[in-house]
Each structure stands twice: as C-alpha cells, then as structure tokens.
N, C-alpha and C. Protein backbone atom coordinates (compact mmCIF):
# COMPACT_ATOMS: atom_id res chain seq x y z
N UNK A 1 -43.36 3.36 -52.68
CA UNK A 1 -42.60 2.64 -53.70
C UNK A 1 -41.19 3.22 -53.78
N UNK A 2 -40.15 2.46 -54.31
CA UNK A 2 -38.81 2.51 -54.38
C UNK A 2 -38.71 3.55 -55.65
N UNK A 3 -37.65 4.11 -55.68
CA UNK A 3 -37.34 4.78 -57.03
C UNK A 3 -36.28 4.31 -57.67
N UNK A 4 -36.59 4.28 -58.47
CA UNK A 4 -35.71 3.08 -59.94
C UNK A 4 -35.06 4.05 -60.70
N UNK A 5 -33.72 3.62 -61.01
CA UNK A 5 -33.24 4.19 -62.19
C UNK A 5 -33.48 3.53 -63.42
N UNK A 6 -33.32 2.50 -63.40
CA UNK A 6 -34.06 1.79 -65.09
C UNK A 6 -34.76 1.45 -65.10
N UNK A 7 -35.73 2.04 -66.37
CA UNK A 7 -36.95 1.84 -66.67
C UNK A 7 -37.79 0.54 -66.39
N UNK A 8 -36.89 -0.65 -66.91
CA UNK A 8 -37.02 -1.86 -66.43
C UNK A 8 -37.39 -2.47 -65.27
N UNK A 9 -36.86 -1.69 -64.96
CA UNK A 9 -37.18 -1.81 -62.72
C UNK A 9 -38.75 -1.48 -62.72
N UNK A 10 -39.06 0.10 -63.41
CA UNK A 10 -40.04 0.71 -62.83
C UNK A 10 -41.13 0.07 -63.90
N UNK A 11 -40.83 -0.88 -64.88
CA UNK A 11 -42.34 -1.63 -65.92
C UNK A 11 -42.64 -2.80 -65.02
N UNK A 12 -41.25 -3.20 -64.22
CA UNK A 12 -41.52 -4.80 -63.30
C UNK A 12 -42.63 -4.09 -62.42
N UNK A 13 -42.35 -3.47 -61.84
CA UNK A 13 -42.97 -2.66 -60.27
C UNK A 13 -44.78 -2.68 -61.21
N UNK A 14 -44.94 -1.92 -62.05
CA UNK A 14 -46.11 -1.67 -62.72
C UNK A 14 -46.77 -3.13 -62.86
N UNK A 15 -46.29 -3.62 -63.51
CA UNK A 15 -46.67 -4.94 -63.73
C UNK A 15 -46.93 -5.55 -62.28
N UNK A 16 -45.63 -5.61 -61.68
CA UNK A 16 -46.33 -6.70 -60.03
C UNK A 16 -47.79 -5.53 -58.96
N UNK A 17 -47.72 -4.79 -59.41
CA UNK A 17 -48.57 -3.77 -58.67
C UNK A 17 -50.05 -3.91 -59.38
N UNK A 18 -50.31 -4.24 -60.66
CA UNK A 18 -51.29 -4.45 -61.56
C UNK A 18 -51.98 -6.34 -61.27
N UNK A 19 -50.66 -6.72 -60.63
CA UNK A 19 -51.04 -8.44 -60.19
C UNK A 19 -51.90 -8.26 -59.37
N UNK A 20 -50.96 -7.07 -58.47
CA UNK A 20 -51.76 -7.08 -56.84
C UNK A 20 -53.22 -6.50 -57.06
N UNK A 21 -52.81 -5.90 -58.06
CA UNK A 21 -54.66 -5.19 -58.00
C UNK A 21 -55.50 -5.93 -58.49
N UNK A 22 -55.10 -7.09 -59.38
CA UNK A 22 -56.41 -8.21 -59.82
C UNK A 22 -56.41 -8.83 -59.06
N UNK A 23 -55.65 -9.30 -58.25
CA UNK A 23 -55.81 -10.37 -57.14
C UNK A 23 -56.35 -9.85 -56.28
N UNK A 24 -56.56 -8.54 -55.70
CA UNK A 24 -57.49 -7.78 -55.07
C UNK A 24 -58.53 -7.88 -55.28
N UNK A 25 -59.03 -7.28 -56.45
CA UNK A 25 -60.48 -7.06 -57.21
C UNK A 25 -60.90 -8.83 -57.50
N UNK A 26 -60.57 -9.78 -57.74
CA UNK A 26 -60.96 -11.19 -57.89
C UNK A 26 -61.53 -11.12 -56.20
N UNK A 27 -60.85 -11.12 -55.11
CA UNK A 27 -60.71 -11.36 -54.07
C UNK A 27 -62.44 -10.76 -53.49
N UNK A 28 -62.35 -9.51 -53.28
CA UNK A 28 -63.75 -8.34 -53.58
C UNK A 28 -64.80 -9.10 -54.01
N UNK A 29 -64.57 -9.12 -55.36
CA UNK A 29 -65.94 -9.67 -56.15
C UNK A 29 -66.46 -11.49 -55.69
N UNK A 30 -65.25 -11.79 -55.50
CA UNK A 30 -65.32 -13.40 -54.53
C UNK A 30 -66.30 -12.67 -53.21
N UNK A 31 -66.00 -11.90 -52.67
CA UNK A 31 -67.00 -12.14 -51.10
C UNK A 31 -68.10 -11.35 -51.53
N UNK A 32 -67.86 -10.34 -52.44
CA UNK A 32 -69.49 -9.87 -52.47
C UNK A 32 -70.57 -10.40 -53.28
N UNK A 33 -69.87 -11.95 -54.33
CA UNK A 33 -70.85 -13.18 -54.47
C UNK A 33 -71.28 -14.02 -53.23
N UNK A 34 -70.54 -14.13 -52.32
CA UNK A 34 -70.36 -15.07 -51.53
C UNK A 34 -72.00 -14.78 -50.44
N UNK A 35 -71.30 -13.09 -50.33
CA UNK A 35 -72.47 -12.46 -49.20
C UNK A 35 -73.75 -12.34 -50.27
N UNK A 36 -74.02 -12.26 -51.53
CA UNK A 36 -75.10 -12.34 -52.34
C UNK A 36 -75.98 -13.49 -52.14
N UNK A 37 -74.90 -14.84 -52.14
CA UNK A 37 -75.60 -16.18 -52.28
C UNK A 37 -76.41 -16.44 -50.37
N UNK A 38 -75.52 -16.18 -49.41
CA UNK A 38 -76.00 -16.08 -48.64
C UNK A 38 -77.18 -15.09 -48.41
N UNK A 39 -77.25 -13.84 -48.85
CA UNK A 39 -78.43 -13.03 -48.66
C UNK A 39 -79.65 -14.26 -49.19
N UNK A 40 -79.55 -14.49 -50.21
CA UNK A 40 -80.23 -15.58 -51.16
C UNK A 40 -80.79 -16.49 -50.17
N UNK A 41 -80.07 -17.07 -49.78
CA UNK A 41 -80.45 -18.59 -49.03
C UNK A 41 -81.04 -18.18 -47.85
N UNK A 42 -81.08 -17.15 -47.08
CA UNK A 42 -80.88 -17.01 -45.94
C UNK A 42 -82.49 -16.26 -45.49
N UNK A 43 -82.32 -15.62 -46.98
CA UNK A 43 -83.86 -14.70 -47.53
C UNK A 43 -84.82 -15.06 -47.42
C-alpha cells in the first residue's frame, strides 16, 4: 500500500480494502455452497 499524507487518503484506502474483503468472503462462501450442493446431489 501507498503512504498517504492525509488522513482522508488513508480512511478511502481502509474503506476500498474492507470492499475488497467482502467481495472476497461473499465470493468464498458462494463456492463453498456451491461445492456443498454438489456434494449433496452427487451423494
């Protein structure tokens, strides 16, 4: 990560870095339903 002189800079960065991590973790929990339902059907 970049180093910011105003604070402002470094709450944006927090914030877009906190996006990336739910859109991560949504992403995760999306395939390890996905591979659940298939264990399911497949069972």
């Amino acid at each position: 990560m970049t180093q910011h002189i105003l604070p402002q800079d470094t709450l944006e960065d927090q914030q877009t870095m906190r996006r990336l991590a739910t859109v991560i973790g949504c992403f995760i929990a999306a395939t390890a339903a996905m591979a659940l339902v298939i264990t399911v059907v497949m069972g």
